[in-house]
N, C-alpha and C. Protein backbone atom coordinates (compact mmCIF):
# COMPACT_ATOMS: atom_id res chain seq x y z
N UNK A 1 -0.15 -9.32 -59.50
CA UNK A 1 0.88 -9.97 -58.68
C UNK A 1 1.53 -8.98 -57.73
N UNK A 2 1.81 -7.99 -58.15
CA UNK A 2 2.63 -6.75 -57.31
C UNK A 2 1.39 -6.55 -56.55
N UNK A 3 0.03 -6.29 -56.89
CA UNK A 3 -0.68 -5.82 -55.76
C UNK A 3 -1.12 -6.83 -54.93
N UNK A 4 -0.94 -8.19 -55.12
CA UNK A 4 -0.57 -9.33 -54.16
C UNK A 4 0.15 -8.76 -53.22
N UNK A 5 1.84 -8.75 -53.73
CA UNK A 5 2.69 -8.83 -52.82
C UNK A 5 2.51 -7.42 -52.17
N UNK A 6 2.37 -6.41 -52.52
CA UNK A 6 2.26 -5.33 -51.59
C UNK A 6 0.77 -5.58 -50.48
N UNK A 7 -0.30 -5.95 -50.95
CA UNK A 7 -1.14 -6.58 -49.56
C UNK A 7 -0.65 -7.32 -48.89
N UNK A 8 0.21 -8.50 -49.23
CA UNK A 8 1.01 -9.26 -48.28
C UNK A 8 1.97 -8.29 -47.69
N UNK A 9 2.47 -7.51 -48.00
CA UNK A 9 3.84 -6.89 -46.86
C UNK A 9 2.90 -5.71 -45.84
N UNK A 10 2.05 -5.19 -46.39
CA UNK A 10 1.42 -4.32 -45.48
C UNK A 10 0.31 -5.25 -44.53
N UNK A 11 -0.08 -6.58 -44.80
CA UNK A 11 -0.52 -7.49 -43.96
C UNK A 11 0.75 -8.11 -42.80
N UNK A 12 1.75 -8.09 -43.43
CA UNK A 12 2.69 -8.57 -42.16
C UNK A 12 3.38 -7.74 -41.37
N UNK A 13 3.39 -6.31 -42.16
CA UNK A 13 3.74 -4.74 -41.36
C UNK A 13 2.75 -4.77 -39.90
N UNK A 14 1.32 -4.65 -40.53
CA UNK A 14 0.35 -4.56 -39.53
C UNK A 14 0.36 -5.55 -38.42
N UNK A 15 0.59 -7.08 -38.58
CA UNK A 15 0.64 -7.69 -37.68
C UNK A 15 1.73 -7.78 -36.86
N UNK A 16 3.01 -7.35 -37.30
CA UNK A 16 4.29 -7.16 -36.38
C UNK A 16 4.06 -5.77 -35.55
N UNK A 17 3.59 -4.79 -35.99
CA UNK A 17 3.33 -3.39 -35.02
C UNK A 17 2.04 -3.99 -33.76
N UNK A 18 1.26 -5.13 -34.38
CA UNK A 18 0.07 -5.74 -33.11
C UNK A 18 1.15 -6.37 -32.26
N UNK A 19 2.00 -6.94 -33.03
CA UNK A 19 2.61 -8.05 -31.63
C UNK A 19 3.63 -7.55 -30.75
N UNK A 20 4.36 -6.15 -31.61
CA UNK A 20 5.13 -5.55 -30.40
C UNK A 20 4.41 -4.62 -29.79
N UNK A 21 3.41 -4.19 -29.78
CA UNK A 21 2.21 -3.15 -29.03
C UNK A 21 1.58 -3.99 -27.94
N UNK A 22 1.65 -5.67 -27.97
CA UNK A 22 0.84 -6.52 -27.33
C UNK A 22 2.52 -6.75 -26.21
N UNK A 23 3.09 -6.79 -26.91
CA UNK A 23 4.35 -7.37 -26.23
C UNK A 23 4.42 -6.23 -24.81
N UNK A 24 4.56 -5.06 -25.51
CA UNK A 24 5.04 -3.61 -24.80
C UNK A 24 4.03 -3.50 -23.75
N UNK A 25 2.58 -4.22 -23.94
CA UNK A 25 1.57 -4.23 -22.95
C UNK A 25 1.62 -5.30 -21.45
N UNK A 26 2.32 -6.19 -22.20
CA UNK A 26 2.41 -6.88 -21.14
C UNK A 26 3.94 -7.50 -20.24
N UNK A 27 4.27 -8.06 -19.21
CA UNK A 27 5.52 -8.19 -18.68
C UNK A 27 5.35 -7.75 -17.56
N UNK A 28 6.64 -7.89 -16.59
CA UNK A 28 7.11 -8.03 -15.10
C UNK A 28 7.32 -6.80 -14.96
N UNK A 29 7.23 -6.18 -13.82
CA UNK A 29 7.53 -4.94 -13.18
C UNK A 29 8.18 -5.29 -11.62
N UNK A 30 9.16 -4.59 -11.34
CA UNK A 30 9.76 -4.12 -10.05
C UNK A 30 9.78 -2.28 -9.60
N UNK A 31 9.17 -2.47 -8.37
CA UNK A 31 9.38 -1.14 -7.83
C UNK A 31 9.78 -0.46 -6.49
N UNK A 32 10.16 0.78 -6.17
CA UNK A 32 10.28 0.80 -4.72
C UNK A 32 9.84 2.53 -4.64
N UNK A 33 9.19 2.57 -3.53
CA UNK A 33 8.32 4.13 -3.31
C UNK A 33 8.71 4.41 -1.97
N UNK A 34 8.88 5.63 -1.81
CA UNK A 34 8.82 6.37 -0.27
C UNK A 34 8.05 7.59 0.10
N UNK A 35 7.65 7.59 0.76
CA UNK A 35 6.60 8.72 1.49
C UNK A 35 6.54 8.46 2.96
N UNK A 36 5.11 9.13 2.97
CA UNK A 36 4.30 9.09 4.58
C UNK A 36 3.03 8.43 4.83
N UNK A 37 2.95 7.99 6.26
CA UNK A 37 1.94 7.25 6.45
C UNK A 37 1.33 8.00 7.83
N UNK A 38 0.20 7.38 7.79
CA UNK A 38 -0.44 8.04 9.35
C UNK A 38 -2.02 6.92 9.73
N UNK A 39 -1.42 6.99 10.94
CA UNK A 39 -2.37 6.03 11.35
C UNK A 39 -3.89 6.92 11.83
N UNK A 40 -4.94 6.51 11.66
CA UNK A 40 -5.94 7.03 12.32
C UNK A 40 -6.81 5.52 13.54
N UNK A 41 -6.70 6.05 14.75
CA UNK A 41 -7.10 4.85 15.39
C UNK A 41 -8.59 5.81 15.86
N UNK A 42 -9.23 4.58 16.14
CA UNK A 42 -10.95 4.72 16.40
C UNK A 42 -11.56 3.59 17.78
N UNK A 43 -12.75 4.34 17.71
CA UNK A 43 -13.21 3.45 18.99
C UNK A 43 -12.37 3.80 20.67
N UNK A 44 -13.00 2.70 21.24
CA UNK A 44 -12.36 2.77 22.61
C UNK A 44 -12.24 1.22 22.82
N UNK A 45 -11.64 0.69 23.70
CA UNK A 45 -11.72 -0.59 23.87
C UNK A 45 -10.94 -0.77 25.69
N UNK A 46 -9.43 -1.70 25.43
CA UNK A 46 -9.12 -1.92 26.79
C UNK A 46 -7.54 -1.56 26.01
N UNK A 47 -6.83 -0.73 26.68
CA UNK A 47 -5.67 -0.93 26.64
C UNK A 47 -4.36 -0.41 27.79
N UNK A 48 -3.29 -1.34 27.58
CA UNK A 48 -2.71 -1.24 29.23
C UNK A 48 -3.31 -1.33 30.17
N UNK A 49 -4.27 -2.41 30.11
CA UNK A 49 -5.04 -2.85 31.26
C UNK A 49 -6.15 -2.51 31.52
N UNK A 50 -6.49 -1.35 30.88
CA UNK A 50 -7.46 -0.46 31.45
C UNK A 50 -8.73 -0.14 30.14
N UNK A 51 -10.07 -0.68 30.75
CA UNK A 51 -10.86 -0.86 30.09
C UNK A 51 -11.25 0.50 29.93
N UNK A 52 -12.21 1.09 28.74
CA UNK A 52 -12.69 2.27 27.94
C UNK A 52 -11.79 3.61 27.41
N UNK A 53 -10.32 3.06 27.64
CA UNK A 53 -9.09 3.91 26.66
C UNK A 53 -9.52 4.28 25.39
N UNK A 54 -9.14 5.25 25.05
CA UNK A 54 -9.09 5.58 23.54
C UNK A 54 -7.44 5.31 22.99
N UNK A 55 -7.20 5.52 21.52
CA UNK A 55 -6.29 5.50 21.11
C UNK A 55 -5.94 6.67 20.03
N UNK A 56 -4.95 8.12 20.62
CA UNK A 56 -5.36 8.65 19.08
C UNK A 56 -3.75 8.80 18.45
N UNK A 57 -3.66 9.66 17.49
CA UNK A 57 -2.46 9.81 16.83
C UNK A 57 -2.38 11.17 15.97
N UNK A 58 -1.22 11.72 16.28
CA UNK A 58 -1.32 13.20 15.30
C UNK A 58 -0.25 13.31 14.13
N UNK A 59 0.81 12.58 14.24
CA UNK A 59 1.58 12.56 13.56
C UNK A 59 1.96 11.00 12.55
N UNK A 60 2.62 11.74 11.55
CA UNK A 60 2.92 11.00 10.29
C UNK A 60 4.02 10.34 10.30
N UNK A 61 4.34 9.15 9.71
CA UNK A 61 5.53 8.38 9.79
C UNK A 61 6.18 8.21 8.50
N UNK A 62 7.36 8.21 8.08
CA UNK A 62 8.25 7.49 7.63
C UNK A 62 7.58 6.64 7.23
N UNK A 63 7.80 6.33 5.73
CA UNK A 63 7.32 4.80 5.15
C UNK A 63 7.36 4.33 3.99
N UNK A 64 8.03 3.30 3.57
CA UNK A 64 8.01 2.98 2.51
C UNK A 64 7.89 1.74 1.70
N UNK A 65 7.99 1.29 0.48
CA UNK A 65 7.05 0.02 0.18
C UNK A 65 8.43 -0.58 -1.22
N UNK A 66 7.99 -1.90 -1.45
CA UNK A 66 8.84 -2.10 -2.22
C UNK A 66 7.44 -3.15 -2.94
N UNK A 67 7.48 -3.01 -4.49
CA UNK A 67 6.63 -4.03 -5.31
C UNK A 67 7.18 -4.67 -6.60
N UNK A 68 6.07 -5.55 -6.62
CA UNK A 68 6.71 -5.83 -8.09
C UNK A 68 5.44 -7.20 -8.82
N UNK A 69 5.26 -6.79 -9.67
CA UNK A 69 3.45 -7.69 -10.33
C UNK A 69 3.47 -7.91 -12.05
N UNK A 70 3.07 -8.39 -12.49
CA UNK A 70 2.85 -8.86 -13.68
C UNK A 70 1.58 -7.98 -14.57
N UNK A 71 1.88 -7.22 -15.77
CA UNK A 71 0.71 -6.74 -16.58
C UNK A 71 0.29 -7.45 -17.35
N UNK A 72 -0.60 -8.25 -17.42
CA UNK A 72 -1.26 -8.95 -18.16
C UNK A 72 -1.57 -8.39 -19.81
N UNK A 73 -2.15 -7.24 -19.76
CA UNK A 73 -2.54 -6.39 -20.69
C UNK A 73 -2.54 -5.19 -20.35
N UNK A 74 -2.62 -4.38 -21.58
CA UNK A 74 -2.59 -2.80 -20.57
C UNK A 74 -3.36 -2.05 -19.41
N UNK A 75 -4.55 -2.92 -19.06
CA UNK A 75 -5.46 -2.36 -18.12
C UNK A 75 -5.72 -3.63 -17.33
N UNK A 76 -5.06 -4.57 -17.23
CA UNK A 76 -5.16 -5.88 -16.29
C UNK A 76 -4.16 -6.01 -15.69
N UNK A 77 -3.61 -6.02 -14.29
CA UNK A 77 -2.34 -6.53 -13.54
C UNK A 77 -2.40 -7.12 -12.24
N UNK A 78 -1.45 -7.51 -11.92
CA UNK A 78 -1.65 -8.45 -10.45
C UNK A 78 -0.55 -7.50 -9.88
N UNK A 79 -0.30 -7.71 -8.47
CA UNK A 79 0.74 -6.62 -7.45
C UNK A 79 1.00 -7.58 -6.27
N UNK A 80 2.44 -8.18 -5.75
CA UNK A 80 2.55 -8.15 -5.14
C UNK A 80 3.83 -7.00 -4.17
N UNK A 81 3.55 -7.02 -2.66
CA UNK A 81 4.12 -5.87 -2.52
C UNK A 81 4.43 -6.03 -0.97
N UNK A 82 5.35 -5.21 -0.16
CA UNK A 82 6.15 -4.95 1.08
C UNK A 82 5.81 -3.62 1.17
N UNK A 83 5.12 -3.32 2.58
CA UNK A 83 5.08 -2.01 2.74
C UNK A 83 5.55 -1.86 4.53
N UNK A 84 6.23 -0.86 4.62
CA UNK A 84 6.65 -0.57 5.57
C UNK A 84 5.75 0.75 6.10
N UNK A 85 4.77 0.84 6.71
CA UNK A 85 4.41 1.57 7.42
C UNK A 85 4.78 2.82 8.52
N UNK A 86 5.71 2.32 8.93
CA UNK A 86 6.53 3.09 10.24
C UNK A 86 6.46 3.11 11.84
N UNK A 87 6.87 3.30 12.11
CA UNK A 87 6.49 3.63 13.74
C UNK A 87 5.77 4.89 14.00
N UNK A 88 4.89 4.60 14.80
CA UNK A 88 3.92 5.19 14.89
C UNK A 88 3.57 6.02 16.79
N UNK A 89 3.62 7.46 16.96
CA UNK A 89 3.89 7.51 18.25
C UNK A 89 2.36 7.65 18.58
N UNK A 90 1.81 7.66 19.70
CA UNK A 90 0.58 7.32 19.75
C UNK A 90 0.12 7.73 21.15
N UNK A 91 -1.18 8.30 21.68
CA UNK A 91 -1.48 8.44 22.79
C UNK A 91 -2.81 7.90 23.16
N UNK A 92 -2.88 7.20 24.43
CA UNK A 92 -3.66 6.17 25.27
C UNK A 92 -4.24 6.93 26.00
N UNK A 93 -5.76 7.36 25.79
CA UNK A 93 -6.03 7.99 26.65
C UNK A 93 -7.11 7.68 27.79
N UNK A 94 -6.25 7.47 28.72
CA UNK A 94 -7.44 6.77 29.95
C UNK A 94 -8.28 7.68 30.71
N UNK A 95 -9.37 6.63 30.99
CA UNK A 95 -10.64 7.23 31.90
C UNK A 95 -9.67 8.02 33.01
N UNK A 96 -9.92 9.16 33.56
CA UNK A 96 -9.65 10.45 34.34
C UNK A 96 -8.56 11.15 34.01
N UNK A 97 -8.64 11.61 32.90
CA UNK A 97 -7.84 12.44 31.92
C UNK A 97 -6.44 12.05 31.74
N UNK A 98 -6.14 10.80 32.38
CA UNK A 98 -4.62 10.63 31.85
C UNK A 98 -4.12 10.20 30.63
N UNK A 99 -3.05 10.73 30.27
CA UNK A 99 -2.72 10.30 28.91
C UNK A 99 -1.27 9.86 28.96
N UNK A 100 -1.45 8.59 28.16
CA UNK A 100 -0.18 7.60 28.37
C UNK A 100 0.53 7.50 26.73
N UNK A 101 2.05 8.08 26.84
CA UNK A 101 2.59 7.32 24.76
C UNK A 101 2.95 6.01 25.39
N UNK A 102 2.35 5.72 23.52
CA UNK A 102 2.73 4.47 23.50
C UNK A 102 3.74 4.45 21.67
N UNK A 103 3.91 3.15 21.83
CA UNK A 103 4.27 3.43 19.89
C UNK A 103 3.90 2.01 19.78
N UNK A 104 3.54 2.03 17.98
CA UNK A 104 3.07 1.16 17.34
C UNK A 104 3.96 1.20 15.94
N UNK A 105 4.16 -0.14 15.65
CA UNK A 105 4.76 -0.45 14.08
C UNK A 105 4.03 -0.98 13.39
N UNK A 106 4.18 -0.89 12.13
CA UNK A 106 3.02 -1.64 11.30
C UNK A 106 3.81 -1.74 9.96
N UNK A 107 3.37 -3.32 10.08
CA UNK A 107 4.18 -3.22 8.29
C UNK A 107 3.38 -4.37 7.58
N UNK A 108 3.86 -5.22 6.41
CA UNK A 108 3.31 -6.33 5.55
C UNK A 108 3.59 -6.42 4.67
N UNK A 109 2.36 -7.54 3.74
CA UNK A 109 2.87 -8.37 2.60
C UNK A 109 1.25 -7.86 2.07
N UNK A 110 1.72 -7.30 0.61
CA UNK A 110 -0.03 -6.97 -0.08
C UNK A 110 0.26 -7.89 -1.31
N UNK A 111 -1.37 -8.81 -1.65
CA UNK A 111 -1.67 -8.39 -3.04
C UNK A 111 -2.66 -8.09 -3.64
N UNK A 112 -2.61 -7.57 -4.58
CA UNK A 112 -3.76 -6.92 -4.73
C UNK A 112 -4.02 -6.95 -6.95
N UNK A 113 -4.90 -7.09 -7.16
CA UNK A 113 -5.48 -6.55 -8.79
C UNK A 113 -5.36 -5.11 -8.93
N UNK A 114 -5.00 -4.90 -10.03
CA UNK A 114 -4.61 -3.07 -10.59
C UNK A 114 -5.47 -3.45 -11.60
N UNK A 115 -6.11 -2.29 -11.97
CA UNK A 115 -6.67 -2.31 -13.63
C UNK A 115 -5.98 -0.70 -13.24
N UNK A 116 -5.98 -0.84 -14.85
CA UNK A 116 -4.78 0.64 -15.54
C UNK A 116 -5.62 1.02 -16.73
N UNK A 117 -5.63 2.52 -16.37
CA UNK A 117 -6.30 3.17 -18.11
C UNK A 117 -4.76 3.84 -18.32
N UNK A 118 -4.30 3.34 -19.67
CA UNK A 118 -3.32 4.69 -20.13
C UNK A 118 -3.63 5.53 -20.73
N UNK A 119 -2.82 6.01 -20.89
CA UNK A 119 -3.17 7.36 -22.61
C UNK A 119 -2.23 7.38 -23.42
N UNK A 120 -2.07 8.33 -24.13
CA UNK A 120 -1.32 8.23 -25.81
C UNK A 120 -0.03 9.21 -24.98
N UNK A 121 0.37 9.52 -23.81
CA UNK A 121 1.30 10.59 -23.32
C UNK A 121 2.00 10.14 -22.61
N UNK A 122 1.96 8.74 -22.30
CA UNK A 122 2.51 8.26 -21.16
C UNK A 122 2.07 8.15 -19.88
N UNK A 123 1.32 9.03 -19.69
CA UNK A 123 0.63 8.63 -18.31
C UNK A 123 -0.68 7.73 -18.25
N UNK A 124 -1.08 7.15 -17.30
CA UNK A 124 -1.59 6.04 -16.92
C UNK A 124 -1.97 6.15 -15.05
N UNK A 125 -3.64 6.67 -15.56
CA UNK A 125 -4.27 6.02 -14.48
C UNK A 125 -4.51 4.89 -13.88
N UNK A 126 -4.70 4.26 -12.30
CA UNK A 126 -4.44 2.69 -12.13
C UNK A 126 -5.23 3.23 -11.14
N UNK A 127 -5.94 2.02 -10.54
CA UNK A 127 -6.66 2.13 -8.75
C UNK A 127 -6.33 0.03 -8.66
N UNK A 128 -6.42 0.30 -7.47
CA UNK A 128 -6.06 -1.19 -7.36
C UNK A 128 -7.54 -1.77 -5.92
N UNK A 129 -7.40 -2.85 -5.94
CA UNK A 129 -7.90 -3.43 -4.53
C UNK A 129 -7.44 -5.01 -4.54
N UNK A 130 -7.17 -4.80 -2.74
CA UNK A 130 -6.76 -6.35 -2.42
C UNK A 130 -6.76 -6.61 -1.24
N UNK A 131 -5.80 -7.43 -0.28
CA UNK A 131 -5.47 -7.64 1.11
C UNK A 131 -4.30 -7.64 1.46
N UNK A 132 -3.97 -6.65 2.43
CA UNK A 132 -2.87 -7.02 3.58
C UNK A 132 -2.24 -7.59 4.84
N UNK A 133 -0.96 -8.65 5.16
CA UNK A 133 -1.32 -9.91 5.64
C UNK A 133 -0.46 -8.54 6.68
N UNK A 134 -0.84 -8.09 7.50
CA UNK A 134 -0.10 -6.91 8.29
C UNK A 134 0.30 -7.56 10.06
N UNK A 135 1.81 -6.87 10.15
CA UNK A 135 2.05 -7.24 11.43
C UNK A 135 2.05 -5.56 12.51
N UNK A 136 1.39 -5.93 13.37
CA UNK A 136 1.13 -4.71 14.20
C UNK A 136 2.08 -5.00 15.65
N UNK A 137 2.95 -4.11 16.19
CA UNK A 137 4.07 -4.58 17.34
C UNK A 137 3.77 -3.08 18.24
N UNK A 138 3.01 -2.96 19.13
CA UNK A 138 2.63 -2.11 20.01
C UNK A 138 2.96 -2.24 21.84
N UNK A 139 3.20 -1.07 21.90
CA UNK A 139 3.66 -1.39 23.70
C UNK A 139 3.42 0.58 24.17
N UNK A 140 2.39 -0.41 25.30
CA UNK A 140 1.80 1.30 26.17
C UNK A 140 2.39 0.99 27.89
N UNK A 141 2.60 1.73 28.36
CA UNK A 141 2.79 1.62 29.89
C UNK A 141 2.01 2.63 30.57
N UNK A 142 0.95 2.28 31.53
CA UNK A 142 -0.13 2.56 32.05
C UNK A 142 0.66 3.00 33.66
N UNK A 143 0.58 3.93 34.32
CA UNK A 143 0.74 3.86 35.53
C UNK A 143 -0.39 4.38 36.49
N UNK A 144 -0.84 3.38 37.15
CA UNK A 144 -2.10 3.57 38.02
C UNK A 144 -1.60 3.59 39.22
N UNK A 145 -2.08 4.67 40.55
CA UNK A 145 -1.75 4.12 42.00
C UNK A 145 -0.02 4.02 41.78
N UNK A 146 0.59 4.54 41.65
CA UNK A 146 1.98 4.54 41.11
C UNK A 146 2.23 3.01 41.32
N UNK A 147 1.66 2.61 40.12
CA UNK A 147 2.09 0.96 39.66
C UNK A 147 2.21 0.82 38.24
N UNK A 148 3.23 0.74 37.69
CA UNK A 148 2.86 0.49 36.05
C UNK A 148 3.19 -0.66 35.89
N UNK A 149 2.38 -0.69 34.57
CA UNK A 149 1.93 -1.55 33.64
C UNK A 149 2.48 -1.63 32.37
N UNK A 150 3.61 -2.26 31.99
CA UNK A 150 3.71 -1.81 30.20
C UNK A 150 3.09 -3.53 29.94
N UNK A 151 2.11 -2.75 28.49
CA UNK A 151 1.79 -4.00 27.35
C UNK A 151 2.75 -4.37 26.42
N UNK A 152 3.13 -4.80 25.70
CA UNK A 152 3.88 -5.22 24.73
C UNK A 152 3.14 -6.51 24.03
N UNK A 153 2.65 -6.45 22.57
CA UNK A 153 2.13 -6.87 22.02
C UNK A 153 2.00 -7.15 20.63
N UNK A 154 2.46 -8.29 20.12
CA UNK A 154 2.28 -8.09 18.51
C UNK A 154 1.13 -8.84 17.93
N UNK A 155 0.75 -8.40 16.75
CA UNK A 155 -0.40 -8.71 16.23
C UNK A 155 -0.93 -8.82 14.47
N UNK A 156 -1.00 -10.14 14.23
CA UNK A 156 -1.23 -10.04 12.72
C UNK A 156 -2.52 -10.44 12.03
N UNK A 157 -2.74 -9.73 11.36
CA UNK A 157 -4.33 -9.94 10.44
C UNK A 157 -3.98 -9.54 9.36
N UNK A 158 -5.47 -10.26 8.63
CA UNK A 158 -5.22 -10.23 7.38
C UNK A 158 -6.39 -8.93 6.55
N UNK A 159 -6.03 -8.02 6.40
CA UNK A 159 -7.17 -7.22 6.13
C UNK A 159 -7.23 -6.40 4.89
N UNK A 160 -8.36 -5.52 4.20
CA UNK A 160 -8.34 -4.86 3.19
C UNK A 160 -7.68 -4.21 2.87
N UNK A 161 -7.25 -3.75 1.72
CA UNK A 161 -6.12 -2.61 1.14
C UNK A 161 -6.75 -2.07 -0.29
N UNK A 162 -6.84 -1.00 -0.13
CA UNK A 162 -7.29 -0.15 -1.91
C UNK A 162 -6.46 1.08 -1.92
N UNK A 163 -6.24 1.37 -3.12
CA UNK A 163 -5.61 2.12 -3.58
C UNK A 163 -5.63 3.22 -5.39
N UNK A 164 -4.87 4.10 -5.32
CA UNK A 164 -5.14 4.44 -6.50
C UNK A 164 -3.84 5.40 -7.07
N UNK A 165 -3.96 5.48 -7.99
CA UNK A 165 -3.02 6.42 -8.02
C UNK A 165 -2.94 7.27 -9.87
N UNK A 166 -1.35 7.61 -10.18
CA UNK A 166 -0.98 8.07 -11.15
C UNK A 166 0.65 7.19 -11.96
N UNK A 167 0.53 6.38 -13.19
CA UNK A 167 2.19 6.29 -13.39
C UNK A 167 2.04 6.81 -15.00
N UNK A 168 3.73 7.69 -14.84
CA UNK A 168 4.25 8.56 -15.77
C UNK A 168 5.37 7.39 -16.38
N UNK A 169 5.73 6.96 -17.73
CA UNK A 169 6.48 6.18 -18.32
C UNK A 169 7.24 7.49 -18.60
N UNK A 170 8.61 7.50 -18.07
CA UNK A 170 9.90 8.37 -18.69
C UNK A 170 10.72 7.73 -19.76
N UNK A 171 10.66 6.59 -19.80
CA UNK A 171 11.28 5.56 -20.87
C UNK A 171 10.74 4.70 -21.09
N UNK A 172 10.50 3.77 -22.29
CA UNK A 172 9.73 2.52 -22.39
C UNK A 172 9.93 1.76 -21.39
N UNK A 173 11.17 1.60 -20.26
CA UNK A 173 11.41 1.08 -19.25
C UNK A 173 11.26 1.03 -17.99
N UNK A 174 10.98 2.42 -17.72
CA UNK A 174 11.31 3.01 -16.36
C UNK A 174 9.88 4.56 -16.18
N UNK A 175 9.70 4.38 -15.14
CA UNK A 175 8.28 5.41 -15.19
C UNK A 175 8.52 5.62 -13.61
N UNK A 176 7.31 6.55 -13.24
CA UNK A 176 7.21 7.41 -11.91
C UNK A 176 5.81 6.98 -11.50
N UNK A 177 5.81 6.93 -10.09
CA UNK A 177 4.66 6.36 -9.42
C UNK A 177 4.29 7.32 -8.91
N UNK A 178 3.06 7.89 -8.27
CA UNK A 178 2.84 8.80 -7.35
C UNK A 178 1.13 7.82 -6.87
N UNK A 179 1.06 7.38 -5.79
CA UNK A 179 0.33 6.43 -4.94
C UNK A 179 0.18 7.12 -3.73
N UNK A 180 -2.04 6.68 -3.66
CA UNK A 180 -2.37 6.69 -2.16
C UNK A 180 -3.06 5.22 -2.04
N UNK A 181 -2.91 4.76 -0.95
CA UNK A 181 -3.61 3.80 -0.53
C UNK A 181 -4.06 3.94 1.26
N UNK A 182 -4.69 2.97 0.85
CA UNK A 182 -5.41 2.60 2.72
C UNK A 182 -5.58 1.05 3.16
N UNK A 183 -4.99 0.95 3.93
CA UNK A 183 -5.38 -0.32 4.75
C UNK A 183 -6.16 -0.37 5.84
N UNK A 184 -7.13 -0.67 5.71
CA UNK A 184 -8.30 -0.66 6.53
C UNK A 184 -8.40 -1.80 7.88
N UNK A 185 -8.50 -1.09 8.95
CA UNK A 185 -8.92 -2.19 10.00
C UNK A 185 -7.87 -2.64 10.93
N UNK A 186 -6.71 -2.66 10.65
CA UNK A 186 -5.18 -2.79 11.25
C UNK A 186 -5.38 -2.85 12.77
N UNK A 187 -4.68 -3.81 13.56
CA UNK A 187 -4.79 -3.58 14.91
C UNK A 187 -4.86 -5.22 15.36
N UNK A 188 -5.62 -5.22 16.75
CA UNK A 188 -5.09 -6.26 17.21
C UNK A 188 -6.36 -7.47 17.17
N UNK A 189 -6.37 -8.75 17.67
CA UNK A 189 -7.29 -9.30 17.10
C UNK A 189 -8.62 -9.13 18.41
N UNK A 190 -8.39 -8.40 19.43
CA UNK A 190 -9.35 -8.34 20.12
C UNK A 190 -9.82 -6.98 20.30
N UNK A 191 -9.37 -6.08 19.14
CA UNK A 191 -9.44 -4.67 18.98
C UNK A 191 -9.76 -3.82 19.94
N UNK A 192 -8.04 -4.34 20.68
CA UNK A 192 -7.87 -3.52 21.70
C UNK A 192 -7.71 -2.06 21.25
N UNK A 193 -6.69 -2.12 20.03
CA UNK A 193 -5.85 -1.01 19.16
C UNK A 193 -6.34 -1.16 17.82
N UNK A 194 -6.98 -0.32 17.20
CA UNK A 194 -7.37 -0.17 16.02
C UNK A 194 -7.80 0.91 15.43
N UNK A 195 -6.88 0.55 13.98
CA UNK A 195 -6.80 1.46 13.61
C UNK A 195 -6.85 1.33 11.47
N UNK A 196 -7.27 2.34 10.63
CA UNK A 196 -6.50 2.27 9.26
C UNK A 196 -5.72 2.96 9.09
N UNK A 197 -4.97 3.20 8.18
CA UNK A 197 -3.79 3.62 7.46
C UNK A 197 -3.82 4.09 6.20
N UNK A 198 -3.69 5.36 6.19
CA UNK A 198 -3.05 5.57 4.90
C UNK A 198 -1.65 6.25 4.50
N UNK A 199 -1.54 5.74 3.52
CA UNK A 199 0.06 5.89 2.57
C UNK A 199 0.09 6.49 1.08
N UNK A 200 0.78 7.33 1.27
CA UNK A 200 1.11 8.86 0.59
C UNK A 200 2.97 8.35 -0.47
N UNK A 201 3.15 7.81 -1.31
CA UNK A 201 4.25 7.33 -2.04
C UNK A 201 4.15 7.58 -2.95
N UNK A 202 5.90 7.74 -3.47
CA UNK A 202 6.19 8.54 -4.78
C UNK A 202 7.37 7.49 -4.78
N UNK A 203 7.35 6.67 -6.14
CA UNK A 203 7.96 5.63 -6.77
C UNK A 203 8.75 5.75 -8.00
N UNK A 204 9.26 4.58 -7.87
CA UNK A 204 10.20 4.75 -9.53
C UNK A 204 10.42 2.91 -9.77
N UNK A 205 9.91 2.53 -11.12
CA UNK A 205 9.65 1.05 -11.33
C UNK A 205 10.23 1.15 -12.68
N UNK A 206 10.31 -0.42 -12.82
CA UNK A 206 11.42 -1.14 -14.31
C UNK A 206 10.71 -2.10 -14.38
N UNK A 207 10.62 -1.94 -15.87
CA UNK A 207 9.81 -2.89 -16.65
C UNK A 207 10.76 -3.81 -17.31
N UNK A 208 10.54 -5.05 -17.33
CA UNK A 208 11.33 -5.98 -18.05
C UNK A 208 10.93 -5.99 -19.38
């Protein structure tokens, strides 16, 4: 009888440590990250009027993202997310060596699937992939024959996003992000301006 009841209490020990281990695996997350972004634009196309421009870019922007997704299990999650890209300064470079700034903004709405490996230390590898519904707001002024031209133009598509990264749990609640991702393809829908993106963020998220 006693070795009844002691298999029964170490049978209901074991199944209460499964259901708060299952519990602790899954739930809501909110987060917000800041870093840098940088656009890389490609090709040639038409811009400020002027057909076979290039578009390039040397510098990094300001940028930051705000998320928040559901863990299904410890290596299954969904993400939705706000990323702010930045303004972006940019140079147009037209047929007979002139070179025109322009600036570009870029921001959106992602979601995307995470699968997550953790470990026994708290940290937790993740890579994600999905789509971003991105708005692109660009304006170049071209002056030909002393006549200018400014474009002004906004532009939204819906395009790829992957990512990967590192999160550190500092409390059963609260952990550290450190994230790269890329959004691929960004620009306008007649790819006048195009370009991907990547984003360089260091986060801090709460687990419900």
């Amino acid at each position: 009888m006693i070795k009844k009841a002691g298999l029964f209490v170490i049978g209901a020990t074991l199944l209460s440590v499964t259901g708060v281990a299952f519990a602790a695996d899954s739930g809501f997350y909110l987060g917000l990250g800041v870093g840098i972004a940088r656009a890389s634009f490609e090709g040639t196309g038409v811009a400020g009027g002027v057909a076979g421009t290039s578009v390039s870019n040397d510098t990094p922007a300001f940028a930051w993202k705000e998320y928040g997704g559901y863990q299904f299990n410890k290596n299954i999650g969904i993400e939705l997310s706000f990323a702010d890209l930045g303004k972006t300064d940019m140079n147009v470079n037209v047929p007979g060596n002139a070179i025109v700034p322009g600036k570009a903004t870029l921001n959106g709405f992602g979601i995307a699937a995470v699968g997550s490996f953790p470990s026994s230390m708290g940290l937790a590898l993740f890579g994600k992939v999905g789509g971003f519904y991105s708005t692109m707001n660009a304006s170049t002024t071209v002056n030909i024959f002393n006549s200018g031209t400014t474009n002004i133009s906004k532009e939204r598509r819906f395009v790829p996003n992957i990512g990967g990264g590192i999160n550190y749990d500092l409390t059963p609640r609260i952990g550290v992000r450190v994230e790269y991702e890329r959004f691929l393809k960004l620009g306008t829908s007649t790819r006048s301006i195009d370009t991907d993106v990547g984003m360089f963020t260091v986060g801090l998220n709460y687990k419900f």
